[in-house]
C-alpha atoms as a PDB file:
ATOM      1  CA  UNK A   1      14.985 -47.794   1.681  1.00  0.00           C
ATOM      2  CA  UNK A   2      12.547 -50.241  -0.300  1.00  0.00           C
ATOM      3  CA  UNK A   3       9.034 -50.034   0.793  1.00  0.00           C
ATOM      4  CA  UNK A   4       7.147 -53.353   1.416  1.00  0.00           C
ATOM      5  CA  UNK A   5       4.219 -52.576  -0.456  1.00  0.00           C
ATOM      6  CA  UNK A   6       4.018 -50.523  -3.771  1.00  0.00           C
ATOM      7  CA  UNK A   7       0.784 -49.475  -4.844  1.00  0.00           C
ATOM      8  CA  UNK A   8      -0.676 -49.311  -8.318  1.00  0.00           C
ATOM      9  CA  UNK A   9      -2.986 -46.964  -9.856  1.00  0.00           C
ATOM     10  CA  UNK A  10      -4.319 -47.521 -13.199  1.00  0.00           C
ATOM     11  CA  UNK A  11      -6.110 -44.028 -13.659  1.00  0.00           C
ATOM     12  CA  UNK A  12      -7.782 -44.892 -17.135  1.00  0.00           C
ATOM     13  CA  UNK A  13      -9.613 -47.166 -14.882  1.00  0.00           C
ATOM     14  CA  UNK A  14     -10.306 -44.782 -11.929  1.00  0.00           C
ATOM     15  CA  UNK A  15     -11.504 -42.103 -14.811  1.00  0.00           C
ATOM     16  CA  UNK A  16     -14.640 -45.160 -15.624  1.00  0.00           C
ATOM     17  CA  UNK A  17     -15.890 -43.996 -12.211  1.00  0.00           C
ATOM     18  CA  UNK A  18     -17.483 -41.100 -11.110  1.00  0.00           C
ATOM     19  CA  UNK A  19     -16.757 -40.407  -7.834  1.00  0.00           C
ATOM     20  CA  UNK A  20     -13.931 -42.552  -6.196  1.00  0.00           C
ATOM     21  CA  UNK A  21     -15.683 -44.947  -3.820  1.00  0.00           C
ATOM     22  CA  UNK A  22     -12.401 -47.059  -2.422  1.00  0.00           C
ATOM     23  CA  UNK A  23     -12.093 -47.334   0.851  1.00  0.00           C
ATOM     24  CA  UNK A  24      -9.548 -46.508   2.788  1.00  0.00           C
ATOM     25  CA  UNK A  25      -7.894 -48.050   6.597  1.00  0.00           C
ATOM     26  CA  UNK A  26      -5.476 -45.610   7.011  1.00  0.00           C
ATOM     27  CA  UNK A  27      -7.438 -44.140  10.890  1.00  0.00           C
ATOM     28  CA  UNK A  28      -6.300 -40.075  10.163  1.00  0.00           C
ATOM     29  CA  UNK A  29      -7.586 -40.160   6.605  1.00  0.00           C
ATOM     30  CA  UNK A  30     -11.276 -37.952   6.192  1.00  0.00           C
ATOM     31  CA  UNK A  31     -13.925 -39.772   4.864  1.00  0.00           C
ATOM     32  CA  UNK A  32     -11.642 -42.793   4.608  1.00  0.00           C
ATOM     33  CA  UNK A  33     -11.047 -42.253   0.989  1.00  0.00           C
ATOM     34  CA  UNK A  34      -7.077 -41.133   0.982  1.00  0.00           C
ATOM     35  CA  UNK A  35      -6.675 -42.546  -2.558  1.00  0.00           C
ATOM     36  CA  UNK A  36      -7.922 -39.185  -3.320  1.00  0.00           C
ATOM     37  CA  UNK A  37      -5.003 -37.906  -2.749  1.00  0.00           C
ATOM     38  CA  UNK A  38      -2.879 -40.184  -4.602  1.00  0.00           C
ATOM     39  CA  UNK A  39      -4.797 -39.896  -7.850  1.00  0.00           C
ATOM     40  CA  UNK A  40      -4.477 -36.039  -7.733  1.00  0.00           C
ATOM     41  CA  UNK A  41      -0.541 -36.266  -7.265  1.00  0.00           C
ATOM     42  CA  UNK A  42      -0.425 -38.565 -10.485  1.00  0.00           C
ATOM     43  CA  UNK A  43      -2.537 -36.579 -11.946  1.00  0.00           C
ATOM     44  CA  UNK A  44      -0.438 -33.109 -11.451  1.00  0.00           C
ATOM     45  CA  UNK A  45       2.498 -35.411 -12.440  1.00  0.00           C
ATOM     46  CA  UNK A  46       1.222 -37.056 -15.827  1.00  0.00           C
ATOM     47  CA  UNK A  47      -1.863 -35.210 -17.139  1.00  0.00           C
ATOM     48  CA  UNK A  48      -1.230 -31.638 -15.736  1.00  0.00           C
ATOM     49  CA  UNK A  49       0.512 -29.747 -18.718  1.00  0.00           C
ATOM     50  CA  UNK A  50       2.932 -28.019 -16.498  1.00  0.00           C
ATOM     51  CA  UNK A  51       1.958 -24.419 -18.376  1.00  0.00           C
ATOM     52  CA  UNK A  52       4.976 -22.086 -17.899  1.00  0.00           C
ATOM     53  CA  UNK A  53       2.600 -19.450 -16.979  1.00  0.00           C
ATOM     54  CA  UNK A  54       0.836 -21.960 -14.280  1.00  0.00           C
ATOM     55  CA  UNK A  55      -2.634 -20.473 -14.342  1.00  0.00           C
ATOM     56  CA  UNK A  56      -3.337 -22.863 -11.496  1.00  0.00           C
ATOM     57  CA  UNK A  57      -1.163 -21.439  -8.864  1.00  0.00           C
ATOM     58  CA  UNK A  58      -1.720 -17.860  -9.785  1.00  0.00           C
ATOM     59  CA  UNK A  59      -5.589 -17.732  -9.335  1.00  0.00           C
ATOM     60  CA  UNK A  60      -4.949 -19.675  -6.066  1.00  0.00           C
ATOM     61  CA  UNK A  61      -5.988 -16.967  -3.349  1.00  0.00           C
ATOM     62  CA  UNK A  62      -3.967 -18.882  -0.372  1.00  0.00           C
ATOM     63  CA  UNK A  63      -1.060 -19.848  -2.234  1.00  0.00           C
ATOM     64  CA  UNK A  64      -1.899 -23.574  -1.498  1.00  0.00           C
ATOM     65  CA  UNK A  65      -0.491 -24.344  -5.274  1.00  0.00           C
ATOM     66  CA  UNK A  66       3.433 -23.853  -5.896  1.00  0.00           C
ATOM     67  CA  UNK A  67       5.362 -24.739  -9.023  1.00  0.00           C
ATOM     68  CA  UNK A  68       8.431 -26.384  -8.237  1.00  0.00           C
ATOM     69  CA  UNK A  69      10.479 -26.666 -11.441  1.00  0.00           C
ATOM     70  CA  UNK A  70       8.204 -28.502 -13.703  1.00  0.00           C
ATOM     71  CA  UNK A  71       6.190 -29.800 -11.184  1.00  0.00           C
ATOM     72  CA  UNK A  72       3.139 -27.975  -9.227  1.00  0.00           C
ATOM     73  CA  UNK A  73       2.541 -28.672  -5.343  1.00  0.00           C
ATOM     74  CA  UNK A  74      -0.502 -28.378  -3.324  1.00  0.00           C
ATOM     75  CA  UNK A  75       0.120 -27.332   0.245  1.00  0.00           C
ATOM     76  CA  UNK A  76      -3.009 -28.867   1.989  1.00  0.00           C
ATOM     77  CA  UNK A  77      -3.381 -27.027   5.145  1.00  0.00           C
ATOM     78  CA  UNK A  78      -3.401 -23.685   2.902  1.00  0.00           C
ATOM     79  CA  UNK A  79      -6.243 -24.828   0.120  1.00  0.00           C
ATOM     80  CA  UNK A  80      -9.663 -23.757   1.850  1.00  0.00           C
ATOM     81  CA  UNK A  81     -11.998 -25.483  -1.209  1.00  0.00           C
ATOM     82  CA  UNK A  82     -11.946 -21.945  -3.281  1.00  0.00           C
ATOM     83  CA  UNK A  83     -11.604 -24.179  -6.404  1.00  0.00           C
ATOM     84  CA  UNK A  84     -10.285 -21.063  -8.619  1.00  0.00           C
ATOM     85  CA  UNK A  85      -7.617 -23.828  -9.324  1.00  0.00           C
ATOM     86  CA  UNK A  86     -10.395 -25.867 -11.326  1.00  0.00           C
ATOM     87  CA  UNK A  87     -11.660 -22.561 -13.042  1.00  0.00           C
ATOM     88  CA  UNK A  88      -8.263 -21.570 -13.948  1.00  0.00           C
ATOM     89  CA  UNK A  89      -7.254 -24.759 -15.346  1.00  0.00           C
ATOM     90  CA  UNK A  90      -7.124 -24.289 -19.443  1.00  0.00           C
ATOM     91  CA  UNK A  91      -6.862 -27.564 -19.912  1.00  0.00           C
ATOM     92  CA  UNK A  92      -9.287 -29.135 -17.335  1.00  0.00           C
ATOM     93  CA  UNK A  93      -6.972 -31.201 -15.177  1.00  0.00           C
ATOM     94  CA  UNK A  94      -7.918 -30.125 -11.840  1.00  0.00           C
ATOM     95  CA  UNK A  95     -11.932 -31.258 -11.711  1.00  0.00           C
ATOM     96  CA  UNK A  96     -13.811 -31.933  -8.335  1.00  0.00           C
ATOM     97  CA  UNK A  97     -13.374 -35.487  -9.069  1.00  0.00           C
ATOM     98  CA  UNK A  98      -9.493 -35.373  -8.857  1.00  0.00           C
ATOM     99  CA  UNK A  99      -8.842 -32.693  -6.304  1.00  0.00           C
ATOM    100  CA  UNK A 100      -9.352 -33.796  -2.904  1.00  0.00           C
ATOM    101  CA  UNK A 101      -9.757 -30.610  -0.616  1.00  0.00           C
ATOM    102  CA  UNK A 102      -9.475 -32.474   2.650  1.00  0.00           C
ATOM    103  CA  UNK A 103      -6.017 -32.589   4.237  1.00  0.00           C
ATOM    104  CA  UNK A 104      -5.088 -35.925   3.652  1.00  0.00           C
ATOM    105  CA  UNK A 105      -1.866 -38.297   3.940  1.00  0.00           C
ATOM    106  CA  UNK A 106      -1.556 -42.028   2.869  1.00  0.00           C
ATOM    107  CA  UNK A 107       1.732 -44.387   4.036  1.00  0.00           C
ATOM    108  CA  UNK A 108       1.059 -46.960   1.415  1.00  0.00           C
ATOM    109  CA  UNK A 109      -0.260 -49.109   3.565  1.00  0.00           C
ATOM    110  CA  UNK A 110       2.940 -50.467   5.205  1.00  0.00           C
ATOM    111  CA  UNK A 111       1.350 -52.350   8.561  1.00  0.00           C
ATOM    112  CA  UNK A 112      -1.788 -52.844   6.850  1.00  0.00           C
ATOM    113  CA  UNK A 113      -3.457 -54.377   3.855  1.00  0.00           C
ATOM    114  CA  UNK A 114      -4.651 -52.230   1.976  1.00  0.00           C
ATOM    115  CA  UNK A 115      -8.338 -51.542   1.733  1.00  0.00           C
ATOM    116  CA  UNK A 116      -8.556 -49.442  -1.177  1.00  0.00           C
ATOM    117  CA  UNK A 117      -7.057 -52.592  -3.442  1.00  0.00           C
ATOM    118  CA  UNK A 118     -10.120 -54.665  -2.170  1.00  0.00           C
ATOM    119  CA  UNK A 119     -12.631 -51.833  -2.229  1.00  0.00           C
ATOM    120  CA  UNK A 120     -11.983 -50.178  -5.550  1.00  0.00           C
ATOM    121  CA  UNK A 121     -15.218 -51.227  -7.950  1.00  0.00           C
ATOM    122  CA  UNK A 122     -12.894 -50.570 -11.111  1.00  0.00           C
ATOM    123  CA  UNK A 123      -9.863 -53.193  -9.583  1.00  0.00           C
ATOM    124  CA  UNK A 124      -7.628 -49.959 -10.773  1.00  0.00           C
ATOM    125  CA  UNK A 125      -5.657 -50.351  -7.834  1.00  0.00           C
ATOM    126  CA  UNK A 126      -2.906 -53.202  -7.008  1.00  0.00           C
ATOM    127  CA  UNK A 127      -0.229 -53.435  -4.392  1.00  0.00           C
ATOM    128  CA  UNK A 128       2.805 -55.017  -5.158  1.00  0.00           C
ATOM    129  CA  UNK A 129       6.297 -55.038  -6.792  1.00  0.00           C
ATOM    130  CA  UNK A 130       6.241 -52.756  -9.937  1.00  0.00           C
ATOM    131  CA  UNK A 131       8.725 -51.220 -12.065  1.00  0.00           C
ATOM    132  CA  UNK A 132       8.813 -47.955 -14.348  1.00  0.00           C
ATOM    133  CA  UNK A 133       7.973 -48.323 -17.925  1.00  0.00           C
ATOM    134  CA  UNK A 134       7.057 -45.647 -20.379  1.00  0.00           C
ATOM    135  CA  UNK A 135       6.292 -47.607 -23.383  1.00  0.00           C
ATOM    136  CA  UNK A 136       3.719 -49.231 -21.445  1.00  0.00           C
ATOM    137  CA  UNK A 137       3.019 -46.017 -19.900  1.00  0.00           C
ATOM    138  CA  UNK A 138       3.575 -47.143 -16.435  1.00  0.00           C
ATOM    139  CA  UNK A 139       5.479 -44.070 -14.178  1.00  0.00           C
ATOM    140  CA  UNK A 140       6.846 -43.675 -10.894  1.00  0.00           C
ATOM    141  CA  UNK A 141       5.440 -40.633  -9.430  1.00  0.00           C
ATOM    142  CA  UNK A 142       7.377 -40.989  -6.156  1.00  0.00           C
ATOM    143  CA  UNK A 143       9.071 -43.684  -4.195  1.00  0.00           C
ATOM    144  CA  UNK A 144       5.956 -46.708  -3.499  1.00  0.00           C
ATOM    145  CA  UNK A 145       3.615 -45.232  -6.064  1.00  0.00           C
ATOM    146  CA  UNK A 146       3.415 -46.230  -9.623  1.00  0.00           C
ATOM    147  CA  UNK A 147       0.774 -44.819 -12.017  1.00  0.00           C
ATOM    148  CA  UNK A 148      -0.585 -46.230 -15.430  1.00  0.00           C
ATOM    149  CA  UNK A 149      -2.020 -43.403 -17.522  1.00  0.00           C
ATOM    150  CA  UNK A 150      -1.336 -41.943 -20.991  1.00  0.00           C
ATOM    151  CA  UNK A 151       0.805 -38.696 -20.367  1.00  0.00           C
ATOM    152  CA  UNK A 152      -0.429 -35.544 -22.544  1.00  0.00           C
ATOM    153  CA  UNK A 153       2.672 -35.148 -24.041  1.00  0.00           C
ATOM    154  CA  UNK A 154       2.613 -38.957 -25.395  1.00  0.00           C
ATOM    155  CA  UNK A 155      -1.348 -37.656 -26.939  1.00  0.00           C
ATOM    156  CA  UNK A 156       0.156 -34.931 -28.633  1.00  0.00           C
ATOM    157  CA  UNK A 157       3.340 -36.801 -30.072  1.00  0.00           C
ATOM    158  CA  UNK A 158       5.761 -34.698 -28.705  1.00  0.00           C
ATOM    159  CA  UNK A 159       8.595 -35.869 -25.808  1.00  0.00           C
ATOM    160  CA  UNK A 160       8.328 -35.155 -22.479  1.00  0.00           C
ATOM    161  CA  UNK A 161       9.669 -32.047 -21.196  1.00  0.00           C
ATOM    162  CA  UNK A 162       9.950 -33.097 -17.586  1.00  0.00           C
ATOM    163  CA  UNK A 163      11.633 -36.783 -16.407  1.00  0.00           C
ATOM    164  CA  UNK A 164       9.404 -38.358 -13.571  1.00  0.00           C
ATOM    165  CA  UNK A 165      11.894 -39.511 -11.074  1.00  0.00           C
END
């Protein structure tokens, strides 16, 4: 099934801000800022390191974080905020700036426009058709979602060890 909108995410962009601001329509999402959530699940898909050991998930008192292959998961209704996640981190992916603590959902804006395209200061977020390209360094994290941002295996020279699908 093709979605009618795609959304966009340019997250060297969204990293110029400090604190997302974008708005969001979607009526369940807290605070009205459900890009949140997006920008953490690109995050844990291109600029987590995937460690074997997953540091992350084991310091994670709830068990709110599982690794799935070579992928890591946050189960929202488990995290309570402990942030042990963040401290754990080695490599300083998970920051209070990229994990959003509040139980949050976002459908892509399918009936709507979406607000967080006109409401995003940076203009790091489009809607629209967009394709995979890694050369460009433009990924599909999951079916309507496309991210641009310069993997850590591409910053150490090394291939990937995981195919986003």
């Amino acid at each position: 099934m093709e979605l009618k909108n795609q959304i966009f995410i340019d997250l060297e962009k969204c990293y110029q801000c400090k604190e997302c601001t974008a708005l969001c329509n979607y009526p369940l999402h807290p605070q009205k800022n459900g890009i949140k959530i997006l920008i953490e699940e690109a995050i844990r898909k291109i600029t987590c390191r995937h460690c074997e050991d997953a540091p992350c998930v084991l310091s994670c008192p709830n068990e709110a974080l599982k690794k799935e292959g070579d992928d890591i998961k946050r189960a929202s209704f488990l995290c309570t905020s402990c942030k042990t996640c963040l401290l754990a981190c080695p490599f300083g992916v998970n920051t209070l700036e990229t994990v959003e603590f509040k139980i949050s959902f976002c459908d892509l804006c399918q009936e709507r426009e979406a607000e967080c395209v006109k409401t995003c200061p940076q203009n790091a977020i489009k809607v629209g058709k967009f394709e995979e390209n890694v050369d460009e360094d433009i990924y599909k994290i999951r079916e309507g979602l496309f991210v641009k941002a310069v993997s850590w295996w591409k910053q150490l020279g090394t291939q990937p060890k995981l195919r986003i699908k």
